[in-house]
PDB file of N, CA and C in Angstrom:
ATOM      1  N   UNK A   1      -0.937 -25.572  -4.700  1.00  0.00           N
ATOM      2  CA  UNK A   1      -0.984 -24.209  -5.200  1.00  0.00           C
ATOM      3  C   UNK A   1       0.070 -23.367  -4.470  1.00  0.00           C
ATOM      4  N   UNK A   2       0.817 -22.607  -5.127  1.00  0.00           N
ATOM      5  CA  UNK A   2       1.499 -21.954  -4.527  1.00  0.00           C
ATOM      6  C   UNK A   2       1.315 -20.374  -4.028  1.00  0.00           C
ATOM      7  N   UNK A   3       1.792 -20.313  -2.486  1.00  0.00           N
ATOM      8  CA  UNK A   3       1.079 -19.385  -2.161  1.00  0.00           C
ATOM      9  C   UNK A   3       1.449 -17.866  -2.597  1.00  0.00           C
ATOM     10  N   UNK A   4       0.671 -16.722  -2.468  1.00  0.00           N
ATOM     11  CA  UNK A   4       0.926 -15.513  -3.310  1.00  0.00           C
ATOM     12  C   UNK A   4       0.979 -14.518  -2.284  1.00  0.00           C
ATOM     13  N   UNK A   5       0.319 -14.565  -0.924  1.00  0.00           N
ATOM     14  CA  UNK A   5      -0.117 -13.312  -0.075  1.00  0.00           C
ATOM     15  C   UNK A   5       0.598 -13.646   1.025  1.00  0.00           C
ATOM     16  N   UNK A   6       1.652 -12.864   1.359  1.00  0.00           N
ATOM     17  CA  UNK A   6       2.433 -12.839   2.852  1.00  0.00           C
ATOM     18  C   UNK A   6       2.636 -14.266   3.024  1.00  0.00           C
ATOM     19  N   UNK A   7       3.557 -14.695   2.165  1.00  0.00           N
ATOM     20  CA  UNK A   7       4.787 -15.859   2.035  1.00  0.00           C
ATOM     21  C   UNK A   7       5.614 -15.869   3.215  1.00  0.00           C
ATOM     22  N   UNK A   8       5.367 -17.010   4.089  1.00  0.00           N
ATOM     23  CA  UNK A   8       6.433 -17.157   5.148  1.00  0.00           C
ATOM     24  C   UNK A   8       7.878 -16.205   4.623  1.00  0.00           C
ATOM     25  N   UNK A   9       8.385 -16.803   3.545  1.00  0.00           N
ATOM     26  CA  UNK A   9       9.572 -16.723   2.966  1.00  0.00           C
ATOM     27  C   UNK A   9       9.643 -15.558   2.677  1.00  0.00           C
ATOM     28  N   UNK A  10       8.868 -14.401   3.119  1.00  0.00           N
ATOM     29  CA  UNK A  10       9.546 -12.968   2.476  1.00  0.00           C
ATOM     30  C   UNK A  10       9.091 -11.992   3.754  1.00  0.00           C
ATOM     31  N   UNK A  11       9.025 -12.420   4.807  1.00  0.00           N
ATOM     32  CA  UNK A  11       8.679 -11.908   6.240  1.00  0.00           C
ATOM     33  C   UNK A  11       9.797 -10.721   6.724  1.00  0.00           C
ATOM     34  N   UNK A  12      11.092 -11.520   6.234  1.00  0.00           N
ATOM     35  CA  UNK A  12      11.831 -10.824   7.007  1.00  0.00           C
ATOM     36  C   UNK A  12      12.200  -9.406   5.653  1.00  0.00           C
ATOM     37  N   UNK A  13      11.525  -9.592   4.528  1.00  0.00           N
ATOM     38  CA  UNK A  13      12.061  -8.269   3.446  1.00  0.00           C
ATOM     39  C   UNK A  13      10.738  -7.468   4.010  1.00  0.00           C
ATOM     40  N   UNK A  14       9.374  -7.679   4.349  1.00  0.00           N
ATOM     41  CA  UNK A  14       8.235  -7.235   5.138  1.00  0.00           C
ATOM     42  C   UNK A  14       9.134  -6.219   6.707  1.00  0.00           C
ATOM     43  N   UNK A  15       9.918  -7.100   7.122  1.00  0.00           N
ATOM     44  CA  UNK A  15       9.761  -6.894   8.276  1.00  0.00           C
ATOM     45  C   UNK A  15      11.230  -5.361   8.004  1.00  0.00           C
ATOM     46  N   UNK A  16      12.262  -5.898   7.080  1.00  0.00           N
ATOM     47  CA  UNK A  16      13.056  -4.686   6.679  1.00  0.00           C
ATOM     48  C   UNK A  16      12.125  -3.582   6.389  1.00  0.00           C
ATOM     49  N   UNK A  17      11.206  -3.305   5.331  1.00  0.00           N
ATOM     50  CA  UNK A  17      10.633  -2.189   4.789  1.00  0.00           C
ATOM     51  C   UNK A  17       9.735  -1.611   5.930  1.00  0.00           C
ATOM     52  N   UNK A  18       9.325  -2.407   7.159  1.00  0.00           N
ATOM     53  CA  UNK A  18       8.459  -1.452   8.141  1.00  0.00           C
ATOM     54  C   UNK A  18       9.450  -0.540   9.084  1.00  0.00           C
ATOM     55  N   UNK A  19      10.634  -1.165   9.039  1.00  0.00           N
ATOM     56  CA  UNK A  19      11.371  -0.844  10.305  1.00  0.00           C
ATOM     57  C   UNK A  19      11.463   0.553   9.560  1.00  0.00           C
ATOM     58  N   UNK A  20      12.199   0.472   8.884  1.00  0.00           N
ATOM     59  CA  UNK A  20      12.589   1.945   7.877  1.00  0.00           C
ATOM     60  C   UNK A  20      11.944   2.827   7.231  1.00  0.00           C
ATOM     61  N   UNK A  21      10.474   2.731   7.507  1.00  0.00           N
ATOM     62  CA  UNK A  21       9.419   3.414   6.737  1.00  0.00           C
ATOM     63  C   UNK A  21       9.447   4.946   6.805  1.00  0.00           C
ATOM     64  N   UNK A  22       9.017   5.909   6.000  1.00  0.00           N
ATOM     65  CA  UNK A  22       9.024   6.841   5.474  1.00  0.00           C
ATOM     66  C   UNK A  22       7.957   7.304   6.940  1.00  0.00           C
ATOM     67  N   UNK A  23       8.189   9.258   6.910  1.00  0.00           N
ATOM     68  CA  UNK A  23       7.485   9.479   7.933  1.00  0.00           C
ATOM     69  C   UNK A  23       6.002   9.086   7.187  1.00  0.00           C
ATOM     70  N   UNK A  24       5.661   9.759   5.887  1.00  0.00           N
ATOM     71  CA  UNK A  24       4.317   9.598   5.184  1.00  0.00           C
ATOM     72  C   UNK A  24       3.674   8.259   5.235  1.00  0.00           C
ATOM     73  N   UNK A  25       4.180   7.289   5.182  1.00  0.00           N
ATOM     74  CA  UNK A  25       3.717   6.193   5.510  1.00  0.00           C
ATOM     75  C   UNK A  25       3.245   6.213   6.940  1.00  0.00           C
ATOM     76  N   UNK A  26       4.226   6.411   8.174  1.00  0.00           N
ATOM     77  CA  UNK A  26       3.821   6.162   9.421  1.00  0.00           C
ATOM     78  C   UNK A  26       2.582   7.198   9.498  1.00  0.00           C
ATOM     79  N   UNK A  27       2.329   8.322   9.100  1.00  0.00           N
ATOM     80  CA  UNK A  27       0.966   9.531   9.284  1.00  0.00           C
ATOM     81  C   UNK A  27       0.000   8.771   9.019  1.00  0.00           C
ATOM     82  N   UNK A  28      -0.049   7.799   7.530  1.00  0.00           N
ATOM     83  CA  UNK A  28      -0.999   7.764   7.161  1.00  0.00           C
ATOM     84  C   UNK A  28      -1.359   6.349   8.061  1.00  0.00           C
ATOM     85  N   UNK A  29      -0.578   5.631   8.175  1.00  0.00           N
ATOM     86  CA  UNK A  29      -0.809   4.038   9.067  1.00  0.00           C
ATOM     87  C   UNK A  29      -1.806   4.647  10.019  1.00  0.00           C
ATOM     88  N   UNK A  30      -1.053   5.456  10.635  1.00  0.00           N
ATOM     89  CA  UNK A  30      -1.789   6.095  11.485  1.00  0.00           C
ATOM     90  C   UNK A  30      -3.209   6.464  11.875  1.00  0.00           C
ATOM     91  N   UNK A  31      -3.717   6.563  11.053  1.00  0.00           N
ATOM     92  CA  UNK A  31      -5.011   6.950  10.604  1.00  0.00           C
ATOM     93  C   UNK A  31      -6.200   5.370  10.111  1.00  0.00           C
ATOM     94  N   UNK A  32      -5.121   4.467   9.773  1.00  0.00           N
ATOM     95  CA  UNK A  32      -5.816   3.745   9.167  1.00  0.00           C
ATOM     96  C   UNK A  32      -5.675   1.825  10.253  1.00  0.00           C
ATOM     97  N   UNK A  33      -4.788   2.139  10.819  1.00  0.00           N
ATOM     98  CA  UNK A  33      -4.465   0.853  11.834  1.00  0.00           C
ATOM     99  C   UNK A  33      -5.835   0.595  13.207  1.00  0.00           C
ATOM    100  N   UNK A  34      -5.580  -0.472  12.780  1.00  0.00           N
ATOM    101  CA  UNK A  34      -6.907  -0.556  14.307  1.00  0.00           C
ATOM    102  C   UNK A  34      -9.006  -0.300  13.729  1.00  0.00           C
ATOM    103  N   UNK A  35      -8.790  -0.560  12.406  1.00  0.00           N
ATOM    104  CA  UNK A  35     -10.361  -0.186  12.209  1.00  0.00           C
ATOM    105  C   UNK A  35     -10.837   0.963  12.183  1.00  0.00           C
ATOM    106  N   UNK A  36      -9.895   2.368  12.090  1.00  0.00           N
ATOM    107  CA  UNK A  36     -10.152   3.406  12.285  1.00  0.00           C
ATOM    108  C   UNK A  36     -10.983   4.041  11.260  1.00  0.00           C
ATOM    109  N   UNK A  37     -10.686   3.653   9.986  1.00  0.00           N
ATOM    110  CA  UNK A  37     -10.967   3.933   8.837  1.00  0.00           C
ATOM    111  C   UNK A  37     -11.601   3.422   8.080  1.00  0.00           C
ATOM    112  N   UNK A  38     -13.333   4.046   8.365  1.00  0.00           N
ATOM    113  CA  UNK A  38     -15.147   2.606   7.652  1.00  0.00           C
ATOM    114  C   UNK A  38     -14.946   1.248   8.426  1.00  0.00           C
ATOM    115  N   UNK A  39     -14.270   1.423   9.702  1.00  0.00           N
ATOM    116  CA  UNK A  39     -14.026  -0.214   9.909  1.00  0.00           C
ATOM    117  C   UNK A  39     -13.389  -0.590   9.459  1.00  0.00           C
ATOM    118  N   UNK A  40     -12.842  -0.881   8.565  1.00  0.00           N
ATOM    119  CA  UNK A  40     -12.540  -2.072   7.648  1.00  0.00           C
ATOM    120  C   UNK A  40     -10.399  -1.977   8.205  1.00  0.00           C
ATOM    121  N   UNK A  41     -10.481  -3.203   8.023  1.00  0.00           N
ATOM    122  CA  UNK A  41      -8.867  -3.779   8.277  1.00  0.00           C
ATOM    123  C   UNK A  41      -7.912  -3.526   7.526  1.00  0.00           C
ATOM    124  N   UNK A  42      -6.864  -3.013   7.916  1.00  0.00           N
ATOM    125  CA  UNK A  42      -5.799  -2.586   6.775  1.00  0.00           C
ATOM    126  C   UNK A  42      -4.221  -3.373   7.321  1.00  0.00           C
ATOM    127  N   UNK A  43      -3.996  -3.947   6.560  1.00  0.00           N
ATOM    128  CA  UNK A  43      -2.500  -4.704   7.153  1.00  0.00           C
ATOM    129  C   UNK A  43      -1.270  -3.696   6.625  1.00  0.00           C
ATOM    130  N   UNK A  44      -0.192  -3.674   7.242  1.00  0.00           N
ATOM    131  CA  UNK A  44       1.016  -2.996   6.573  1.00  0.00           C
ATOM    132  C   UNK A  44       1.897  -3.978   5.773  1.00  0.00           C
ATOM    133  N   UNK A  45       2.226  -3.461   5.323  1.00  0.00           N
ATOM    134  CA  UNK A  45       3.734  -3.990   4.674  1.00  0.00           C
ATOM    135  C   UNK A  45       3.228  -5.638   3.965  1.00  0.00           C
ATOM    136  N   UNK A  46       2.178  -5.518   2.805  1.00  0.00           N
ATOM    137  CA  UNK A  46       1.228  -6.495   2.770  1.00  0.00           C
ATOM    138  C   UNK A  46       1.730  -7.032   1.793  1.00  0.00           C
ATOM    139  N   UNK A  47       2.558  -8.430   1.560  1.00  0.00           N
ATOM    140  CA  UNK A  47       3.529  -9.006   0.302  1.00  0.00           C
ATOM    141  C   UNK A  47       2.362  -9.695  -0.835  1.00  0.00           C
ATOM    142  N   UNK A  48       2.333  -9.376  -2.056  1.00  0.00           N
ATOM    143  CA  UNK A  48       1.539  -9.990  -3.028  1.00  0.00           C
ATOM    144  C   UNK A  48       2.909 -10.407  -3.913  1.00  0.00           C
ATOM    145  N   UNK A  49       2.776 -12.080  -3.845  1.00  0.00           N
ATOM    146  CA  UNK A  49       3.983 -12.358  -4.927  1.00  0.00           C
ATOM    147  C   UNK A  49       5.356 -11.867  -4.434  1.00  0.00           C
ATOM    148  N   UNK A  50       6.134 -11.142  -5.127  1.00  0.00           N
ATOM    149  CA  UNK A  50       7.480 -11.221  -4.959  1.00  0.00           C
ATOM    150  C   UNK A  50       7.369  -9.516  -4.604  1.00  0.00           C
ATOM    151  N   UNK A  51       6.397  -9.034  -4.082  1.00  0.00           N
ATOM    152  CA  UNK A  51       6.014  -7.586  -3.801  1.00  0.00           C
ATOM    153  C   UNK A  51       5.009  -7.243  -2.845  1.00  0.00           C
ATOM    154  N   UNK A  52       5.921  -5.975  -2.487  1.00  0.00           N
ATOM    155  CA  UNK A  52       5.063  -5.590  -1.072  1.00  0.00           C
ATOM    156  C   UNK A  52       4.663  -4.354  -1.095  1.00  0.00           C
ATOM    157  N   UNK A  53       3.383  -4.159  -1.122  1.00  0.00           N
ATOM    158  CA  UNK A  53       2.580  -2.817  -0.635  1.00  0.00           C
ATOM    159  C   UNK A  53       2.889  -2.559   0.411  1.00  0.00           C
ATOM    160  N   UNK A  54       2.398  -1.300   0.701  1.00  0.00           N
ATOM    161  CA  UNK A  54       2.606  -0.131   1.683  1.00  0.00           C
ATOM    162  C   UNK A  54       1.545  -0.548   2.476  1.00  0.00           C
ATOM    163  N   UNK A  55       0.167  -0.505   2.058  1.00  0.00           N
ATOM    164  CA  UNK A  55      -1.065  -0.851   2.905  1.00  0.00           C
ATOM    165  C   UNK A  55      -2.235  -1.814   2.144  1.00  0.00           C
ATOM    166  N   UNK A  56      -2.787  -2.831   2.604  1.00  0.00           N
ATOM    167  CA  UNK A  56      -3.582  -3.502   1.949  1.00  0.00           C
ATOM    168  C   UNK A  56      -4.874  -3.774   3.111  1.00  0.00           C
ATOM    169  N   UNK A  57      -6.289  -3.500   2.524  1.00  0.00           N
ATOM    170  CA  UNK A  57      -7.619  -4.179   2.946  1.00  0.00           C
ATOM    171  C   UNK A  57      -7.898  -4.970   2.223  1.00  0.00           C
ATOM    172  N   UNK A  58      -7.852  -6.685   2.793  1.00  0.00           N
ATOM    173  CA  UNK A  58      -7.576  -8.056   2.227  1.00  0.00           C
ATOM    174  C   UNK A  58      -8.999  -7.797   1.963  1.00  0.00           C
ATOM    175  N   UNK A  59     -10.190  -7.705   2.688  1.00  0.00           N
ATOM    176  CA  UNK A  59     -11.690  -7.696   2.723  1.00  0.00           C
ATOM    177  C   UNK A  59     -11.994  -7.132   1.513  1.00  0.00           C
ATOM    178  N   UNK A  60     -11.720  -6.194   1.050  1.00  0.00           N
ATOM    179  CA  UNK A  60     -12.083  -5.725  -0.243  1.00  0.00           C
ATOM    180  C   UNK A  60     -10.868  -5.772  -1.390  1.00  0.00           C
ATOM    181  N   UNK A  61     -10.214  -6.060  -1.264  1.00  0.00           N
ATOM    182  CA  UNK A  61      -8.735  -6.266  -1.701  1.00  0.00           C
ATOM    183  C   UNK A  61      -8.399  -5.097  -2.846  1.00  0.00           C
ATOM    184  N   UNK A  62      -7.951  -3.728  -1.949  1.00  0.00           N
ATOM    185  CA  UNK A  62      -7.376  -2.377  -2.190  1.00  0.00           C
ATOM    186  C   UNK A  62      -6.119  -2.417  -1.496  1.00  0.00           C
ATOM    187  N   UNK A  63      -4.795  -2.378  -2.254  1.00  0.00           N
ATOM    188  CA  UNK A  63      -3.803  -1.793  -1.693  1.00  0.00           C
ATOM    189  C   UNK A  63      -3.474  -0.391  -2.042  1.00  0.00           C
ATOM    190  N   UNK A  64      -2.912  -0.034  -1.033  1.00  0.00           N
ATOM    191  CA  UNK A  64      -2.371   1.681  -1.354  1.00  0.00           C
ATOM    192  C   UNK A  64      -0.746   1.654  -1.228  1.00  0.00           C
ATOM    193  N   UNK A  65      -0.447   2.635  -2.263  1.00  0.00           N
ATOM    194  CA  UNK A  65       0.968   2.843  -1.996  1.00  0.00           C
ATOM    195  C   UNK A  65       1.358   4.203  -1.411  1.00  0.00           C
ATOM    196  N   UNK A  66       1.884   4.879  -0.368  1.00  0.00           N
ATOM    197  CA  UNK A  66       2.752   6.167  -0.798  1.00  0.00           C
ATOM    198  C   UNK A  66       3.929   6.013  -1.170  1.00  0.00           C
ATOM    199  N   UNK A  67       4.071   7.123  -2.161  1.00  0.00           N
ATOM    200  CA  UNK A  67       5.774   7.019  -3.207  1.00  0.00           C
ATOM    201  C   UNK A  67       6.000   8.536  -2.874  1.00  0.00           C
ATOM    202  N   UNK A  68       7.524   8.333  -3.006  1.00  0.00           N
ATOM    203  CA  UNK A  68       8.083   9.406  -1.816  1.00  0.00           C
ATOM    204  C   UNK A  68       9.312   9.836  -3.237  1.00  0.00           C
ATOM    205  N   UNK A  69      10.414   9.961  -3.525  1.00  0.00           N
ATOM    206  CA  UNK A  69      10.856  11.124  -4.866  1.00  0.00           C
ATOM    207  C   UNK A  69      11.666   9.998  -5.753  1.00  0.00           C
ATOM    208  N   UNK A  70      11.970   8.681  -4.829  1.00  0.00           N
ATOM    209  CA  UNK A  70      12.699   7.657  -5.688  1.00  0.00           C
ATOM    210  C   UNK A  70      11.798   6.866  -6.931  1.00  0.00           C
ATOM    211  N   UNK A  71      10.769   6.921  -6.297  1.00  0.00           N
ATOM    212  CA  UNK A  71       9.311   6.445  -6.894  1.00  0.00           C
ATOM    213  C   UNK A  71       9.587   7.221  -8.882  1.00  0.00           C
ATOM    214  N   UNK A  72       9.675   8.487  -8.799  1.00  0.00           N
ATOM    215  CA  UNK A  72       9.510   9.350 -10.024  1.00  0.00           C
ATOM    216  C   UNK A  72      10.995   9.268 -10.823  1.00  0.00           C
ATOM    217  N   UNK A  73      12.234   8.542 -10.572  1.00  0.00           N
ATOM    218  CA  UNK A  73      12.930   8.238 -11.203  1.00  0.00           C
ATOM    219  C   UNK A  73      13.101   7.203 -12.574  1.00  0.00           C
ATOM    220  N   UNK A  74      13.047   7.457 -13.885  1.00  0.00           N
ATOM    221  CA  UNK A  74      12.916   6.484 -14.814  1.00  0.00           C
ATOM    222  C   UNK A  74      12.930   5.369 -14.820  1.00  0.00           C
ATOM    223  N   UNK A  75      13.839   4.420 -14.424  1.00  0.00           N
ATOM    224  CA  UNK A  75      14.169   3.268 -14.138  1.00  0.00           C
ATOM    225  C   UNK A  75      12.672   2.902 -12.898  1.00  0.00           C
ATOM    226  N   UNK A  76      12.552   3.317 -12.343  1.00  0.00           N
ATOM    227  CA  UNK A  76      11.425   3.197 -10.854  1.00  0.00           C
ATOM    228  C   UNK A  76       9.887   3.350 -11.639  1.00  0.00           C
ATOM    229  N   UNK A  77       9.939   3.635 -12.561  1.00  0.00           N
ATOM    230  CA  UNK A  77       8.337   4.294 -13.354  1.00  0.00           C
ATOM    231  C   UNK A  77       8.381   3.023 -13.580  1.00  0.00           C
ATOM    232  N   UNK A  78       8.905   2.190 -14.471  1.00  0.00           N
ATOM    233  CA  UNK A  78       9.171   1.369 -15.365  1.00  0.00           C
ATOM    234  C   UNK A  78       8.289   0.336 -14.558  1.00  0.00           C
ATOM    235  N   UNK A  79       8.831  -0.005 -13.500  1.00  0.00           N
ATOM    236  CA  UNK A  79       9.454  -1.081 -12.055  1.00  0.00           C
ATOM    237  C   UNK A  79       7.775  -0.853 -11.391  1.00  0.00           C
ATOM    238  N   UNK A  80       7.398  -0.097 -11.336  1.00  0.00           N
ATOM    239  CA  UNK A  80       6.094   0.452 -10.289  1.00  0.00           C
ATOM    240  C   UNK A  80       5.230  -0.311 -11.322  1.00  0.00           C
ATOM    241  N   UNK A  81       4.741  -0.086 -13.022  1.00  0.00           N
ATOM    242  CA  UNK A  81       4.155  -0.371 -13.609  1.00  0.00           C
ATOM    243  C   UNK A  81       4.168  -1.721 -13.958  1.00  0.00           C
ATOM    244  N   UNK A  82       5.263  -2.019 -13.973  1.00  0.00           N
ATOM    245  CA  UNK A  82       5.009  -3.741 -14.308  1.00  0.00           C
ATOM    246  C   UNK A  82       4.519  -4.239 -12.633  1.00  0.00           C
ATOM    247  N   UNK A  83       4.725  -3.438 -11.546  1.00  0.00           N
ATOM    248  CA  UNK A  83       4.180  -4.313 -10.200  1.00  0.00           C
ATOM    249  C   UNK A  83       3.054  -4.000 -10.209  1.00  0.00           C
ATOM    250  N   UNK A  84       2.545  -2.938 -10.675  1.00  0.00           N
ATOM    251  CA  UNK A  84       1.096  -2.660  -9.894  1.00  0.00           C
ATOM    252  C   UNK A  84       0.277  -3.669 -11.119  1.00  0.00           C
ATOM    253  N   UNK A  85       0.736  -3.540 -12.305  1.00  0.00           N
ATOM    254  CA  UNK A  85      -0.103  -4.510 -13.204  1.00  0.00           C
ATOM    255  C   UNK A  85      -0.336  -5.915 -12.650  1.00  0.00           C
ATOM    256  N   UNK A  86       0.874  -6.368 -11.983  1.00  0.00           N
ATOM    257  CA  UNK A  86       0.788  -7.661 -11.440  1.00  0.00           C
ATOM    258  C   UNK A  86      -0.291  -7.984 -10.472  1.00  0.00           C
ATOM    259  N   UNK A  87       0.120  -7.051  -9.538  1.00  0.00           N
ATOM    260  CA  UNK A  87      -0.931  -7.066  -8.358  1.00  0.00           C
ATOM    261  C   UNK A  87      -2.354  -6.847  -8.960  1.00  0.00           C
ATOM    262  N   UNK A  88      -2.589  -5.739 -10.121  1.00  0.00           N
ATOM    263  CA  UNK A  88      -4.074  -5.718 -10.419  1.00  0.00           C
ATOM    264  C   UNK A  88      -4.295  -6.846 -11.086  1.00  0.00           C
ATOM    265  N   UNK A  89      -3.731  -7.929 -11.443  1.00  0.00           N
ATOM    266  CA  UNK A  89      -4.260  -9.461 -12.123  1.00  0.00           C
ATOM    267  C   UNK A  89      -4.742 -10.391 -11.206  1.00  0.00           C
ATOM    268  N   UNK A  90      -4.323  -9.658  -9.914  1.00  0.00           N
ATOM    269  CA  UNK A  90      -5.245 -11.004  -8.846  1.00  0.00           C
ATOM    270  C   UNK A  90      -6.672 -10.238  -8.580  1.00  0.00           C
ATOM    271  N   UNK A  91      -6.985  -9.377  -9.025  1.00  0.00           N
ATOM    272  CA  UNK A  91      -8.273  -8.117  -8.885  1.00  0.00           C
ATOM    273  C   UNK A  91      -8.263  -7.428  -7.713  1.00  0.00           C
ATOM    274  N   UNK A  92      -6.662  -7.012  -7.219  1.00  0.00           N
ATOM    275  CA  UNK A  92      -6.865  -6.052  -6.296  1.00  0.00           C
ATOM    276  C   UNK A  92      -7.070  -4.548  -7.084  1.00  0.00           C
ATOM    277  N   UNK A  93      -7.405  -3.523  -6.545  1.00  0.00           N
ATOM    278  CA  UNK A  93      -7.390  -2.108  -6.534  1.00  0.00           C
ATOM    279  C   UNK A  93      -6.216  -1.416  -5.970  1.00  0.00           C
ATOM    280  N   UNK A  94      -6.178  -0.648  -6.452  1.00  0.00           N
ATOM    281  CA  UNK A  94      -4.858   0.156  -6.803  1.00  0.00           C
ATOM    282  C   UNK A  94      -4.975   1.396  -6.176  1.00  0.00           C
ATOM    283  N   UNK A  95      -4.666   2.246  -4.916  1.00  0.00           N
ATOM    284  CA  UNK A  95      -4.518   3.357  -5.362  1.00  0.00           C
ATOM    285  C   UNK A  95      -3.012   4.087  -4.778  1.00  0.00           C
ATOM    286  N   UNK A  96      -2.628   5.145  -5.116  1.00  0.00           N
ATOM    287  CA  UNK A  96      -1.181   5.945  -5.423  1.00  0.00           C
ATOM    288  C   UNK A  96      -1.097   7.305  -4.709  1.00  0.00           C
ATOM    289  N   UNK A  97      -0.620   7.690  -3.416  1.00  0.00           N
ATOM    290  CA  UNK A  97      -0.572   8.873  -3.230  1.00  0.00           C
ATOM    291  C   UNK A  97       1.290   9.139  -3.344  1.00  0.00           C
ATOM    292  N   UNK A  98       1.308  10.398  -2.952  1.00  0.00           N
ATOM    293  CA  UNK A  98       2.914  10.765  -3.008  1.00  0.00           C
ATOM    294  C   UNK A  98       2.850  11.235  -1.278  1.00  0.00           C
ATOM    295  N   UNK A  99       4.365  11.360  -1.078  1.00  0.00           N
ATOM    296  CA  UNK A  99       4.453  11.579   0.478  1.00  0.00           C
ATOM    297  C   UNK A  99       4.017  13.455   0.930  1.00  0.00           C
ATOM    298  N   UNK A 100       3.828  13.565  -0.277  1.00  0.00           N
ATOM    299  CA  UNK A 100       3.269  15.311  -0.686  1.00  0.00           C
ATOM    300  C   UNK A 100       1.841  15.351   0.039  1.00  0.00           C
ATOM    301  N   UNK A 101       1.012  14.469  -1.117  1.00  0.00           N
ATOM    302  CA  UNK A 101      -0.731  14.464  -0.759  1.00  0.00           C
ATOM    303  C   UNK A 101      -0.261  14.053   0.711  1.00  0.00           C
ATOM    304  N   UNK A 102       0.126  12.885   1.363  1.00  0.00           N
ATOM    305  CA  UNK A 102      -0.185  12.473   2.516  1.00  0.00           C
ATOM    306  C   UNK A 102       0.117  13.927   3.811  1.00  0.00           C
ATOM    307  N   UNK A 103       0.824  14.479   3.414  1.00  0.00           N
ATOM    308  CA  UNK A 103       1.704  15.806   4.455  1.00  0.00           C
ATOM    309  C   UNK A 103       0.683  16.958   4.269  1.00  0.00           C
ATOM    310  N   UNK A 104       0.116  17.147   3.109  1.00  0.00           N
ATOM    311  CA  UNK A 104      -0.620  18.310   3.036  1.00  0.00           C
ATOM    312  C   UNK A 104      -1.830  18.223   2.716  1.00  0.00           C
ATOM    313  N   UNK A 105      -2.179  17.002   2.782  1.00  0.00           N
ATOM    314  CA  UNK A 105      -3.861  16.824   2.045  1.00  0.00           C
ATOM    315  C   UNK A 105      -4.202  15.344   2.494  1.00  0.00           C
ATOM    316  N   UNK A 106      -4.036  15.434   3.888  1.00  0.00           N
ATOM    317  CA  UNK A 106      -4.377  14.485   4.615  1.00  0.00           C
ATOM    318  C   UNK A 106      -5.556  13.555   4.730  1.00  0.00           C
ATOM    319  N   UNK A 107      -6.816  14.605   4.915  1.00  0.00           N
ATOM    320  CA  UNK A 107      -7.956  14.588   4.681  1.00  0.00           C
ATOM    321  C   UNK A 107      -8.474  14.000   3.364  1.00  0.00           C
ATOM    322  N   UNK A 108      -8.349  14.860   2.587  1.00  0.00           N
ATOM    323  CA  UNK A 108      -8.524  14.512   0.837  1.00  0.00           C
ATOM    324  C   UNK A 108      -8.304  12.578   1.196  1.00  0.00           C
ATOM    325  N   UNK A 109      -6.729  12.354   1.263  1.00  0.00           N
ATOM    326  CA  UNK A 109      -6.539  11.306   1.056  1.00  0.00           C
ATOM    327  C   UNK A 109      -7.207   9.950   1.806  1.00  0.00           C
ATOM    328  N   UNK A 110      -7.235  10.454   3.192  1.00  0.00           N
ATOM    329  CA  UNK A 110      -8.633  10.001   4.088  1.00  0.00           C
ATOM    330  C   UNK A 110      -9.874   9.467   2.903  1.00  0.00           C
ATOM    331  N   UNK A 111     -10.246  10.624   2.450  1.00  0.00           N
ATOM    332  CA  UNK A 111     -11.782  10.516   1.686  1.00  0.00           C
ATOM    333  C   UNK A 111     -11.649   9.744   0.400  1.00  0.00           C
ATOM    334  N   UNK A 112     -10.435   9.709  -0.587  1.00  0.00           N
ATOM    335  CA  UNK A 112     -10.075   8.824  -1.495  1.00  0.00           C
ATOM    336  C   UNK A 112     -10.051   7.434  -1.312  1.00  0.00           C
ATOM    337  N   UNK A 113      -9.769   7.413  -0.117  1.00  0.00           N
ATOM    338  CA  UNK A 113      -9.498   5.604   0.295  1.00  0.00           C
ATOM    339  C   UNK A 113     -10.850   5.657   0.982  1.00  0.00           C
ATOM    340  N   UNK A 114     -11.544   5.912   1.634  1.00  0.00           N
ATOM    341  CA  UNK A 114     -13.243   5.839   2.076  1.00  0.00           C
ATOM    342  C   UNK A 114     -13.702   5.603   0.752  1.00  0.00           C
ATOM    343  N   UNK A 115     -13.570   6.712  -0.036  1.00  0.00           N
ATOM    344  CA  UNK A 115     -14.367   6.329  -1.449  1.00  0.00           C
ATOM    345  C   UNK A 115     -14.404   5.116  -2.297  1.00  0.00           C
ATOM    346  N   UNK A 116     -12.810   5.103  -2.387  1.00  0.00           N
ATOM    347  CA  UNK A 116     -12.759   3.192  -2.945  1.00  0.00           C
ATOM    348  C   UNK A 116     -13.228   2.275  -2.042  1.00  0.00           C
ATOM    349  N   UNK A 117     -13.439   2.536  -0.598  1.00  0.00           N
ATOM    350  CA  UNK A 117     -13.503   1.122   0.388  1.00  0.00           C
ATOM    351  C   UNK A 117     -15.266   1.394   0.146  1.00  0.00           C
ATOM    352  N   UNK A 118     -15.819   2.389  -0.070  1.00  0.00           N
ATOM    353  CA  UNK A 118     -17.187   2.254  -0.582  1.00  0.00           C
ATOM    354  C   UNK A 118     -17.769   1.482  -2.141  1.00  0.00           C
ATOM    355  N   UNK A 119     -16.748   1.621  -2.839  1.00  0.00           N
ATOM    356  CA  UNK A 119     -17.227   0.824  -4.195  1.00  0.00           C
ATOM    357  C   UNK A 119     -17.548  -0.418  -4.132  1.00  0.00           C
TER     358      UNK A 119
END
């Protein structure tokens, strides 16, 4: 079987996208690294297939993305939707903030991801 979740072989495109991460990403890691958040485990830079989330809890299998202004470009809408469909065919959960919610509605977004890690 071939494998799908954090492929030896794509470590080092994992290991590019952390170095360079957005501040909104690092706030929210922040919050969520180490069990901070219901307990539950959150990995970064989490590769499904030929794609890598922002944040994934393997235990309940929810990844989160923040999308920051390249995200809302036509060509990028397109690109987001055929990935996140992918990823939701192995029955992960999905959810989407912008680097906006994460900067100003910190909290909120806190309680959105509690809420799904409760379903």
């Amino acid at each position: 079987m071939t494998q799908v979740f954090n492929k030896p072989s794509e470590k080092q495109k994992r290991r590019s996208l952390g170095t360079g991460s957005p501040r909104a990403e690092l706030l929210l890691w922040s919050r969520l690294r180490g069990k901070q958040l219901s307990r539950h485990k959150f990995r970064r830079q989490y590769n499904i297939g030929a794609y890598v989330v922002d944040f994934y809890c393997p235990a309940l299998r929810l990844a989160i993305e923040v999308d920051g202004d390249s995200h809302y470009q036509d060509n990028a809408r397109v690109y987001d939707e055929q990935r996140q469909t992918f990823i939701e065919s192995f029955g992960i959960r999905f959810l989407r903030f912008t680097n906006d919610d994460v900067f100003e509605r910190l909290d909120g977004v806190l309680a959105a991801i509690e809420a799904a890690l409760a379903e």
